[in-house]
N, C-alpha and C. Protein backbone atom coordinates (compact mmCIF):
# COMPACT_ATOMS: atom_id res chain seq x y z
N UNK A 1 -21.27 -25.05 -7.95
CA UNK A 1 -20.55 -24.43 -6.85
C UNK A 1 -21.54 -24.06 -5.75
N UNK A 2 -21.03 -24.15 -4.32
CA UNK A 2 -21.93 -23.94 -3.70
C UNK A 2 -21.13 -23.00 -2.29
N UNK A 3 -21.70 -22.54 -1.80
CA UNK A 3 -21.06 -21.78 -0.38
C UNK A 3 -21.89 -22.53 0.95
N UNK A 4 -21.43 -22.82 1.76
CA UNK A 4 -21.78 -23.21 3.06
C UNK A 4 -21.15 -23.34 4.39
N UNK A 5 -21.80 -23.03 5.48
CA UNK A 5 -20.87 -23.08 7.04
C UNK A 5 -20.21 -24.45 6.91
N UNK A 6 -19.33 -24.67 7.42
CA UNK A 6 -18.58 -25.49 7.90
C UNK A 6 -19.37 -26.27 8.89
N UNK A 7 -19.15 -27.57 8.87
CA UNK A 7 -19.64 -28.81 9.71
C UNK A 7 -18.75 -29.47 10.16
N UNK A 8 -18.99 -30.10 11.44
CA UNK A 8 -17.78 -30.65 12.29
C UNK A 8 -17.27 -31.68 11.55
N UNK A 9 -17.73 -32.50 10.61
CA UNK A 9 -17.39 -33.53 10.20
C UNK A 9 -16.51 -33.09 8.62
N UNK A 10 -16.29 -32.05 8.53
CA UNK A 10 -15.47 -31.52 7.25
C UNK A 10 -14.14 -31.11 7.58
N UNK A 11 -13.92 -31.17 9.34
CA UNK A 11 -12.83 -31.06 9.73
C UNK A 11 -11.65 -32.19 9.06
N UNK A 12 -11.95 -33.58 8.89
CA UNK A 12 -11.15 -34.75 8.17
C UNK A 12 -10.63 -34.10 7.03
N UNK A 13 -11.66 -33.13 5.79
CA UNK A 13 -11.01 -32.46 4.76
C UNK A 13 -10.53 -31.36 4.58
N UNK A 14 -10.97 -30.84 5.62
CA UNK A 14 -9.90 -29.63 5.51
C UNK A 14 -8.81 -29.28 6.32
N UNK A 15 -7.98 -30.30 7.01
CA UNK A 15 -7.01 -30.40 7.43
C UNK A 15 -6.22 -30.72 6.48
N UNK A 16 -6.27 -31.90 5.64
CA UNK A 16 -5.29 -32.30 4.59
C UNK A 16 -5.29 -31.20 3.06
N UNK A 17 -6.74 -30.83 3.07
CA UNK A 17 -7.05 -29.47 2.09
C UNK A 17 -5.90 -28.46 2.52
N UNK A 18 -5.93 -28.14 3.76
CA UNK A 18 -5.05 -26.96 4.05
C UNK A 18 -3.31 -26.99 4.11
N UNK A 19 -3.35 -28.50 4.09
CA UNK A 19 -1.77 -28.51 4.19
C UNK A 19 -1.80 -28.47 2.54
N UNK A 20 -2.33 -28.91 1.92
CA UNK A 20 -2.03 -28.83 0.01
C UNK A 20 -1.92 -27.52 -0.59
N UNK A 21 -2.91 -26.83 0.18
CA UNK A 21 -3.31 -25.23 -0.07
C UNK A 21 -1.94 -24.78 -0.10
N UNK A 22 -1.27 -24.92 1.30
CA UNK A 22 -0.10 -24.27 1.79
C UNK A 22 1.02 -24.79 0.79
N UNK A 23 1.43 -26.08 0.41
CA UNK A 23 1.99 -26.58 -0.62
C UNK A 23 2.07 -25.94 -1.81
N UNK A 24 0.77 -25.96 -2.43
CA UNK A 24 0.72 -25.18 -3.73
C UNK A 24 0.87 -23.40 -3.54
N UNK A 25 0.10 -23.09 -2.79
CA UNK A 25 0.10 -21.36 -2.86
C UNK A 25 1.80 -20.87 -2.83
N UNK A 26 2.14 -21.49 -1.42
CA UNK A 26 3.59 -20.82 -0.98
C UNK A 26 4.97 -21.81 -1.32
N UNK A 27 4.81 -22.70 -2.64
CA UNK A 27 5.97 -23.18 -3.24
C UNK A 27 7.15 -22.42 -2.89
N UNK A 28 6.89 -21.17 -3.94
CA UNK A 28 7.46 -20.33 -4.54
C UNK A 28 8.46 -19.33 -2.83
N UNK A 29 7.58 -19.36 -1.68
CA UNK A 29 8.10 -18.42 -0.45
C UNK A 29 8.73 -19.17 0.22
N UNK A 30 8.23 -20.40 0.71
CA UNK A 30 8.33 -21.17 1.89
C UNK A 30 9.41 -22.57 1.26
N UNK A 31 10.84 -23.06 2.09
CA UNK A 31 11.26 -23.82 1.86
C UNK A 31 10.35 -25.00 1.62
N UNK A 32 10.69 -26.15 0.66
CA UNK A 32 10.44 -26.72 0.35
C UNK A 32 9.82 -28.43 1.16
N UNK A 33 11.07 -28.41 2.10
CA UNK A 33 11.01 -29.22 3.21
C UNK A 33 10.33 -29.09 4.34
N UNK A 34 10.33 -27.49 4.10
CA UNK A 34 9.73 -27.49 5.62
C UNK A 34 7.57 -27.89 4.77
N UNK A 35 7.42 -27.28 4.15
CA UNK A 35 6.11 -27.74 3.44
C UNK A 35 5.71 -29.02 3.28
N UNK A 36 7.09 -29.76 2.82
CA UNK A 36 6.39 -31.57 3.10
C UNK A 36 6.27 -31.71 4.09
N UNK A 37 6.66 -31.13 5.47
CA UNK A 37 6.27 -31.86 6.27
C UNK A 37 5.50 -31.68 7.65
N UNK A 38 4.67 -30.64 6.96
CA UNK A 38 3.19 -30.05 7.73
C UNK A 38 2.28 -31.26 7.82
N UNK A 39 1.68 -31.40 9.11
CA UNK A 39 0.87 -32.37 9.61
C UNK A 39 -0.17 -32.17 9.35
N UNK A 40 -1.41 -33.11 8.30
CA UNK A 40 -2.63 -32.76 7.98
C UNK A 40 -3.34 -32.89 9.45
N UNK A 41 -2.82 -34.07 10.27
CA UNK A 41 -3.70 -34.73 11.57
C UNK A 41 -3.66 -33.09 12.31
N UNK A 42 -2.29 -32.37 12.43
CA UNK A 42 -2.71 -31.60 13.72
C UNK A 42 -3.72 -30.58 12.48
N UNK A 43 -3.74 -29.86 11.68
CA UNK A 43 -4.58 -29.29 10.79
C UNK A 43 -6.21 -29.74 11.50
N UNK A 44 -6.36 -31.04 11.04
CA UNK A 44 -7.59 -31.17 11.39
C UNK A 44 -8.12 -30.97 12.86
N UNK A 45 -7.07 -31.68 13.32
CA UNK A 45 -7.79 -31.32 15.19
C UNK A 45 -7.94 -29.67 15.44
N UNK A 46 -7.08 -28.53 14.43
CA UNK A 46 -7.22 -27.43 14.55
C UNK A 46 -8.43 -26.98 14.16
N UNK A 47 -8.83 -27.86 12.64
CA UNK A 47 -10.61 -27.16 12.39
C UNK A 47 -11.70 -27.35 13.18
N UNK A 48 -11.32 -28.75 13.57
CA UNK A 48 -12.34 -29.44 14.67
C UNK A 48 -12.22 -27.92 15.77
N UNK A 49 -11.46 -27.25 15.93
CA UNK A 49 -11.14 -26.36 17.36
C UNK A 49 -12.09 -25.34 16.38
N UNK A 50 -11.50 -24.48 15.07
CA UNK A 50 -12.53 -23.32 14.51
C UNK A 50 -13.92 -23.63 14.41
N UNK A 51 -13.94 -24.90 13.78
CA UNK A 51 -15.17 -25.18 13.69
C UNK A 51 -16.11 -24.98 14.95
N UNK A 52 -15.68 -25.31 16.17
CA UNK A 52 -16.50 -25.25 17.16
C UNK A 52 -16.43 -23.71 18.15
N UNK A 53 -15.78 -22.83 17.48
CA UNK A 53 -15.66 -21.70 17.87
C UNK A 53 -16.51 -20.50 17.83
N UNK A 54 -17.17 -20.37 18.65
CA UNK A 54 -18.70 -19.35 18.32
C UNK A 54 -17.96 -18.20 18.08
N UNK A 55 -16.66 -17.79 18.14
CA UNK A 55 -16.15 -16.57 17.38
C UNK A 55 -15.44 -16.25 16.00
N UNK A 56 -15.61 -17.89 15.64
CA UNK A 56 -15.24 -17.22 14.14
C UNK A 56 -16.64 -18.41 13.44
N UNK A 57 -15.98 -17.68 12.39
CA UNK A 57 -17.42 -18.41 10.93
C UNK A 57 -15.97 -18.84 10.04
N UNK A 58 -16.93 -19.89 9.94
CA UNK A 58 -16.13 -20.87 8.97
C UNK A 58 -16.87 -21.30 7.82
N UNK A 59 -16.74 -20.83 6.46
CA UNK A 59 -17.35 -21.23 5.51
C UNK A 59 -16.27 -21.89 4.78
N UNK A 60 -17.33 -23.06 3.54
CA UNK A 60 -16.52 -23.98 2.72
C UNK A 60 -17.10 -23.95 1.44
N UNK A 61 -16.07 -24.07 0.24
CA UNK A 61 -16.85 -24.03 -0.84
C UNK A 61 -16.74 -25.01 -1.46
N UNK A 62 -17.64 -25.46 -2.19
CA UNK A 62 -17.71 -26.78 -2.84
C UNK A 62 -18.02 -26.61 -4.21
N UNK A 63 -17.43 -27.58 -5.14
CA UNK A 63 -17.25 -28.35 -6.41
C UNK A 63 -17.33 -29.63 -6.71
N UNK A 64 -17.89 -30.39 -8.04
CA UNK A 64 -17.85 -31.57 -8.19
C UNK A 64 -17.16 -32.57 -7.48
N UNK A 65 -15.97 -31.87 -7.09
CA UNK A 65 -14.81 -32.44 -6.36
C UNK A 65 -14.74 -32.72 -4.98
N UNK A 66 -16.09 -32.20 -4.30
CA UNK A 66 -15.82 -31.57 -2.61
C UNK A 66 -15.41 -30.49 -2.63
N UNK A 67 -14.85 -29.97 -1.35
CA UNK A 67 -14.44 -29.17 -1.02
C UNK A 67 -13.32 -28.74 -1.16
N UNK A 68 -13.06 -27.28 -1.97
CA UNK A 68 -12.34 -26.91 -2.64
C UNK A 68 -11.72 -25.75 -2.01
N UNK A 69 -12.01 -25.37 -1.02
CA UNK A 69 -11.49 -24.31 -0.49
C UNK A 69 -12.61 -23.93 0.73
N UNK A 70 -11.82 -22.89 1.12
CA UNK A 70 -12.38 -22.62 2.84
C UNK A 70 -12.54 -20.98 3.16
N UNK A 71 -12.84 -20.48 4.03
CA UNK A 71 -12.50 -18.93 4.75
C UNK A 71 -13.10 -18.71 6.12
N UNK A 72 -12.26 -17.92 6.80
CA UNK A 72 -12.62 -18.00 8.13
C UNK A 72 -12.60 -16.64 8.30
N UNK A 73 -13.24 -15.85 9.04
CA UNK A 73 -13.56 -14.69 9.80
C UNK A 73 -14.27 -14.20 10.51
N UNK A 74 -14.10 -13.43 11.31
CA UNK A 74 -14.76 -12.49 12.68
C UNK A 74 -14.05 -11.33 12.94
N UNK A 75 -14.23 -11.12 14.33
CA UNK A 75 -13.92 -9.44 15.15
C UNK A 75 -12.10 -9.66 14.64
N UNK A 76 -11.73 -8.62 14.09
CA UNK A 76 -10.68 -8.01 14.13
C UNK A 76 -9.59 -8.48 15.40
N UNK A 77 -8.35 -9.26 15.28
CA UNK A 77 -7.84 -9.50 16.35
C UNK A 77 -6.97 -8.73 16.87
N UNK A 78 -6.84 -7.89 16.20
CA UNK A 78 -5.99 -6.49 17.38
C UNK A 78 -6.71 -5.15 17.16
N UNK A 79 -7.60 -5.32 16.29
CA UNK A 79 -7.43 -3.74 16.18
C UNK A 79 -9.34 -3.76 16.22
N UNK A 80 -10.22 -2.87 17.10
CA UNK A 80 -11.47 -2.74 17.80
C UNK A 80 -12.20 -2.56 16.59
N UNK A 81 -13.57 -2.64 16.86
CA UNK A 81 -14.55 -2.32 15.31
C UNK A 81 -14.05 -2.62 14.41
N UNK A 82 -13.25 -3.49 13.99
CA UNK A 82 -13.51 -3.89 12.56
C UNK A 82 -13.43 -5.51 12.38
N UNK A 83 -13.82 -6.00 11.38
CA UNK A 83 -13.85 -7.26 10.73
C UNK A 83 -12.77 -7.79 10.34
N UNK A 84 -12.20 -9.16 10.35
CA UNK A 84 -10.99 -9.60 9.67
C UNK A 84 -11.19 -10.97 8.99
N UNK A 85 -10.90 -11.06 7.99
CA UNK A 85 -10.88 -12.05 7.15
C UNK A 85 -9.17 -12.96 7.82
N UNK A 86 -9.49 -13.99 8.31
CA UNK A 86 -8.33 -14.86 9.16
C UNK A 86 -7.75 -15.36 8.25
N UNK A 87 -8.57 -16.12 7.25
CA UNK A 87 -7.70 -17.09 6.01
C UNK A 87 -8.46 -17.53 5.04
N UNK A 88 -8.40 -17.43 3.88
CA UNK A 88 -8.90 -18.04 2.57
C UNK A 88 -8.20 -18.88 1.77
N UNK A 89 -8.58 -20.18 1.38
CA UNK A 89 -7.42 -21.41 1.10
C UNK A 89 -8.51 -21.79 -0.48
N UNK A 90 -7.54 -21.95 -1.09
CA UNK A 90 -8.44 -22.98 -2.20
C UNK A 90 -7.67 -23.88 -3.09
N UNK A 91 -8.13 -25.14 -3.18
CA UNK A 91 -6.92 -25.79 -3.90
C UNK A 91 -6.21 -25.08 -5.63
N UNK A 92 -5.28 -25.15 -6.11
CA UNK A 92 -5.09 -24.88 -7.15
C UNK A 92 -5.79 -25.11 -8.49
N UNK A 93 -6.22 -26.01 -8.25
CA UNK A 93 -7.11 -26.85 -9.60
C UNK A 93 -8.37 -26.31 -9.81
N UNK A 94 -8.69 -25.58 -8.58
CA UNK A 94 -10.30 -24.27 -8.36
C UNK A 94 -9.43 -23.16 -8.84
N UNK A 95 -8.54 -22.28 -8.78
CA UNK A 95 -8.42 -21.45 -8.96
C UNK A 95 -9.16 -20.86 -10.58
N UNK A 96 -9.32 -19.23 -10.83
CA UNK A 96 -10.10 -18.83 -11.37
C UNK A 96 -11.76 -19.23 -11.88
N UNK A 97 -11.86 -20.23 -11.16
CA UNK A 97 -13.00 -20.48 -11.48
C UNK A 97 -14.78 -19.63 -10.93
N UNK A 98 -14.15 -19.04 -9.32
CA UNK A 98 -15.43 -17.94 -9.00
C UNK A 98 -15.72 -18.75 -7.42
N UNK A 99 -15.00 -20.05 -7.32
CA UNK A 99 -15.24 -20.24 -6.08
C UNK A 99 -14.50 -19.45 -4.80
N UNK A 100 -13.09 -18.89 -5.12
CA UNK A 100 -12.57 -18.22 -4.04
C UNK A 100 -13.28 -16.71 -3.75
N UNK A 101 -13.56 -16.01 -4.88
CA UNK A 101 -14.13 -14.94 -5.35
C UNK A 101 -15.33 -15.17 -4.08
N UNK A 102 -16.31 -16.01 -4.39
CA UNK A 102 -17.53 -16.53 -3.60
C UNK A 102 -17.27 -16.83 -1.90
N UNK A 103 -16.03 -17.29 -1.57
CA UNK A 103 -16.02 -17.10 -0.34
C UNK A 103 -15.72 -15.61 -0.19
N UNK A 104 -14.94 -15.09 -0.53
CA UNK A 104 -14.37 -13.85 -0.10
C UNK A 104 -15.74 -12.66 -0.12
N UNK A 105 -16.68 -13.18 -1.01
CA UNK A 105 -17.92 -12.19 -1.35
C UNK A 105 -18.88 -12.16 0.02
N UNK A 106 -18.74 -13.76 0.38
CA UNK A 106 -19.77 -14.12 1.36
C UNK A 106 -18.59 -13.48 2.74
N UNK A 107 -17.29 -13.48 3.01
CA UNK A 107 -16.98 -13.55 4.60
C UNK A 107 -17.46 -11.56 4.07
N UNK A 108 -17.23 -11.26 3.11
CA UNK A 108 -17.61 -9.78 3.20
C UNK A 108 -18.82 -9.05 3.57
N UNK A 109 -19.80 -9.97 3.11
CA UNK A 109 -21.49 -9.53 3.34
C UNK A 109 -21.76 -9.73 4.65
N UNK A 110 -20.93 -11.37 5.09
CA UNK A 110 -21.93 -11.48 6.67
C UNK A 110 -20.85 -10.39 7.53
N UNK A 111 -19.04 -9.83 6.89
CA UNK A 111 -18.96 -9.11 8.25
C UNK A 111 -19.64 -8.04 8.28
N UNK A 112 -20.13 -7.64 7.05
CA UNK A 112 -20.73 -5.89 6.83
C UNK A 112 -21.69 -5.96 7.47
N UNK A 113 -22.57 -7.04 7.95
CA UNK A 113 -23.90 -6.63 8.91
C UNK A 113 -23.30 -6.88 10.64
N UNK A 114 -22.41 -6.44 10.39
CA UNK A 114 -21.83 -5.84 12.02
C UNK A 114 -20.38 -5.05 11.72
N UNK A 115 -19.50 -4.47 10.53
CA UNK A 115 -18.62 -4.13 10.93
C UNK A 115 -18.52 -2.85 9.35
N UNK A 116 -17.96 -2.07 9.77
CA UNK A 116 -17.74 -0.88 8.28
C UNK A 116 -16.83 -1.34 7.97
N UNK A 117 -15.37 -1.69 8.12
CA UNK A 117 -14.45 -1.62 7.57
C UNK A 117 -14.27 -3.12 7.98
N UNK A 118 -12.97 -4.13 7.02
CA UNK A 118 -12.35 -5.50 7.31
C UNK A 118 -10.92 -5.34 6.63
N UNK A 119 -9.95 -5.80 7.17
CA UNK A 119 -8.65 -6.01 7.44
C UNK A 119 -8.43 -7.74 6.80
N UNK A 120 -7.61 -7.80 6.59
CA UNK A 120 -6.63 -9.27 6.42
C UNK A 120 -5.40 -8.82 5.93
N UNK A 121 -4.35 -10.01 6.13
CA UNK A 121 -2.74 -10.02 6.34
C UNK A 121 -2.82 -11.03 4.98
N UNK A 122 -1.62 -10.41 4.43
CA UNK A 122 -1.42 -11.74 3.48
C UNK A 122 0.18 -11.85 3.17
N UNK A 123 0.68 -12.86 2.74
CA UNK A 123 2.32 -12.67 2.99
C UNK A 123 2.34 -11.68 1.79
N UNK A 124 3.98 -11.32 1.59
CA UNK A 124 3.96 -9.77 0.71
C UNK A 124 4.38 -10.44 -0.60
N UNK A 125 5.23 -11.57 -0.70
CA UNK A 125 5.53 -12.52 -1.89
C UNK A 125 4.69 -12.91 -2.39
N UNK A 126 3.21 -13.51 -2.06
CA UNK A 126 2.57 -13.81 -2.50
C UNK A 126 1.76 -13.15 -3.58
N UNK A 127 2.32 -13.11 -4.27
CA UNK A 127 1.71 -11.94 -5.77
C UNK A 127 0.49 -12.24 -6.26
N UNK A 128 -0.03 -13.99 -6.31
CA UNK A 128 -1.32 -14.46 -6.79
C UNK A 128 -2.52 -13.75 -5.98
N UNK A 129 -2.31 -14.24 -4.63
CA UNK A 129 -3.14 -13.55 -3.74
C UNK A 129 -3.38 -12.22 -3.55
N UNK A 130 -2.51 -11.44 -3.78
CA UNK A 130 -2.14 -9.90 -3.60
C UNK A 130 -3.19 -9.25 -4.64
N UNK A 131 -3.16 -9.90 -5.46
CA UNK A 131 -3.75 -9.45 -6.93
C UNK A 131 -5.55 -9.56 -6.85
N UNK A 132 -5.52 -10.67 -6.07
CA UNK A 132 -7.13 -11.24 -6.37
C UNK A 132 -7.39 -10.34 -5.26
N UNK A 133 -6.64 -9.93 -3.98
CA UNK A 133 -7.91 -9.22 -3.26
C UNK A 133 -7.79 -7.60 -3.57
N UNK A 134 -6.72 -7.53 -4.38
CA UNK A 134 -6.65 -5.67 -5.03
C UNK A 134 -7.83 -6.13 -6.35
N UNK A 135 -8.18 -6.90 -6.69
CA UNK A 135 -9.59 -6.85 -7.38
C UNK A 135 -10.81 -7.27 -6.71
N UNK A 136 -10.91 -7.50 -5.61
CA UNK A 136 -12.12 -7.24 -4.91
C UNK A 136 -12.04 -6.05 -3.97
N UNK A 137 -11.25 -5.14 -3.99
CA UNK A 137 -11.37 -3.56 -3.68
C UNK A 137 -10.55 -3.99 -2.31
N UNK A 138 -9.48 -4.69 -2.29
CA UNK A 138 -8.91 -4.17 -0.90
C UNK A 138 -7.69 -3.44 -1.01
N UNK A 139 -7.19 -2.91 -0.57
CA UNK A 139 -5.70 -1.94 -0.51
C UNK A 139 -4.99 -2.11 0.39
N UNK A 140 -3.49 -2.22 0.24
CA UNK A 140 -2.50 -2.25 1.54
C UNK A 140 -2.56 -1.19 2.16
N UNK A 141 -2.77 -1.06 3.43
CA UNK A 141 -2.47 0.36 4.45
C UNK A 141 -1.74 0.64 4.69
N UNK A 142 -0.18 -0.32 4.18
CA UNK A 142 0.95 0.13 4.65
C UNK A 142 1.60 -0.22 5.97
N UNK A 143 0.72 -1.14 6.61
CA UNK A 143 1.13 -1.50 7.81
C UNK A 143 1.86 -3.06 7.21
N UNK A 144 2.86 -3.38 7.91
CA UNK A 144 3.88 -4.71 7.88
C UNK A 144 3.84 -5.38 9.66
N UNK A 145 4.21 -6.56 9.05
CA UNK A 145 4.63 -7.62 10.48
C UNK A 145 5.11 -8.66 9.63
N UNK A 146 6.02 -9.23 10.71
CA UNK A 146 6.87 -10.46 10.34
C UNK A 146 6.78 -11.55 11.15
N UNK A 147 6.55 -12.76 10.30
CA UNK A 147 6.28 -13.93 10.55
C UNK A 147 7.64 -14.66 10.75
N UNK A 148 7.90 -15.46 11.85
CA UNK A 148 8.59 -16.85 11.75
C UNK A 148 8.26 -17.71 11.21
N UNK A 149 8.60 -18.06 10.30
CA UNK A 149 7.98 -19.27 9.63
C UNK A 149 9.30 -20.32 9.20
N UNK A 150 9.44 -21.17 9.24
CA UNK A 150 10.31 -22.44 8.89
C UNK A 150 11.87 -21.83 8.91
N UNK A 151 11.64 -20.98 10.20
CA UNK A 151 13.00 -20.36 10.54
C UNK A 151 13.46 -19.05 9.44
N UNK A 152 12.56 -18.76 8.70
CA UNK A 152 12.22 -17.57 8.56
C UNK A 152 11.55 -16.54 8.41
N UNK A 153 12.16 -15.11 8.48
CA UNK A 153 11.11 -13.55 8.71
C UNK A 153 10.53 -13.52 7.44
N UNK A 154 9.18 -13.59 7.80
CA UNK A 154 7.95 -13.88 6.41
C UNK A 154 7.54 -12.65 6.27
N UNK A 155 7.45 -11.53 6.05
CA UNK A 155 6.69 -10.53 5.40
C UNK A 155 5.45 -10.40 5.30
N UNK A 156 4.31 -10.06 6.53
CA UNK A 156 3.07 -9.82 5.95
C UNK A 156 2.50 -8.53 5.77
N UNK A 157 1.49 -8.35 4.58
CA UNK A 157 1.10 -7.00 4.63
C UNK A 157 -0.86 -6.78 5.07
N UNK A 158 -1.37 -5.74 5.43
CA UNK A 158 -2.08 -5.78 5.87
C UNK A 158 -2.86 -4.97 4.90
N UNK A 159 -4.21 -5.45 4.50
CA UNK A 159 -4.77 -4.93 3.27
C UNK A 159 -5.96 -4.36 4.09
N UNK A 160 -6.65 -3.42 3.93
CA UNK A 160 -8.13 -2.98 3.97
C UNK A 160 -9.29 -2.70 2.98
N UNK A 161 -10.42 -2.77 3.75
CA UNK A 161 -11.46 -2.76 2.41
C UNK A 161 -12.70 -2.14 3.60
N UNK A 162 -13.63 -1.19 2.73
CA UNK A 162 -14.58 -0.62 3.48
C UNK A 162 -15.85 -1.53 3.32
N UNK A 163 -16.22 -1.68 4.08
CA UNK A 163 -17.57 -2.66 3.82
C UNK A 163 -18.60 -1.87 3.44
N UNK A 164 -19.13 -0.84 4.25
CA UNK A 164 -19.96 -0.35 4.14
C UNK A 164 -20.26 1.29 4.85
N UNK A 165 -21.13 2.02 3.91
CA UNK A 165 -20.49 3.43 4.88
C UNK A 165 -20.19 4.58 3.57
């Protein structure tokens, strides 16, 4: 396993990575139809866009397999001084293995050398996810927002974690 920045040329895999991500994670939330038929092409022209974004960090983690998952974060997008973890994806077939754990360890260390506290949203159905970051010490604050998503109000909740301090 390995952790590393993102390279422009990993944009090809993690466009189609991220539509599978979304497939497998949100079966269970997100209609079915509307999930087949997420576009890996616009995905990628989107990483090609993070990737080249001097405001966020884009790390990728890798396995025998390639690349197995992703995470993106920087400055907090609404709310001042703090850090936000944007998105953490990993295919299913990584799960428990220490690679998602490893991104989430790393977007935590590089925001703590500029930020005390980090924020991320995660949908509220999502129970897998919910779980893994209440074991790396984050907590809901209790704050909600709702997503449109495939014509429907998605539920997100907003978790916090102190970095440092």
């Amino acid at each position: 396993m390995s952790i590393r920045p993102a390279r422009p040329e990993d944009a090809q895999t993690l466009g189609p990575l991220h539509v599978r991500c979304w497939q497998e994670a949100y079966a269970h939330i997100l209609p079915e139809p509307f999930l087949q038929r997420l576009d890996p092409a616009v995905r990628t022209d989107r990483f090609r866009e993070l990737i080249a974004d001097p405001e966020v960090t884009l790390i990728v983690a890798e396995d025998d397999d390639g690349i197995a998952g992703f995470c993106s974060f920087g400055h907090a997008r609404d709310v001042a001084d703090r850090g936000e973890v944007y998105a953490i994806y990993l295919r299913s077939s990584a799960w428990g293995r220490g690679l998602g754990s490893g991104l989430l360890l790393e977007a935590q260390d590089r925001l703590s050398e500029t930020f005390d506290e980090a924020m991320l949203w995660v949908l509220s159905d999502n129970t897998h996810a919910r779980g893994f970051y209440e074991r790396h010490g984050w907590s809901p604050n209790g704050e909600k927002q709702y997503l449109d998503i495939a014509g429907l109000s998605v539920e997100e909740l907003r978790y916090d974690r102190k970095l440092r301090g």
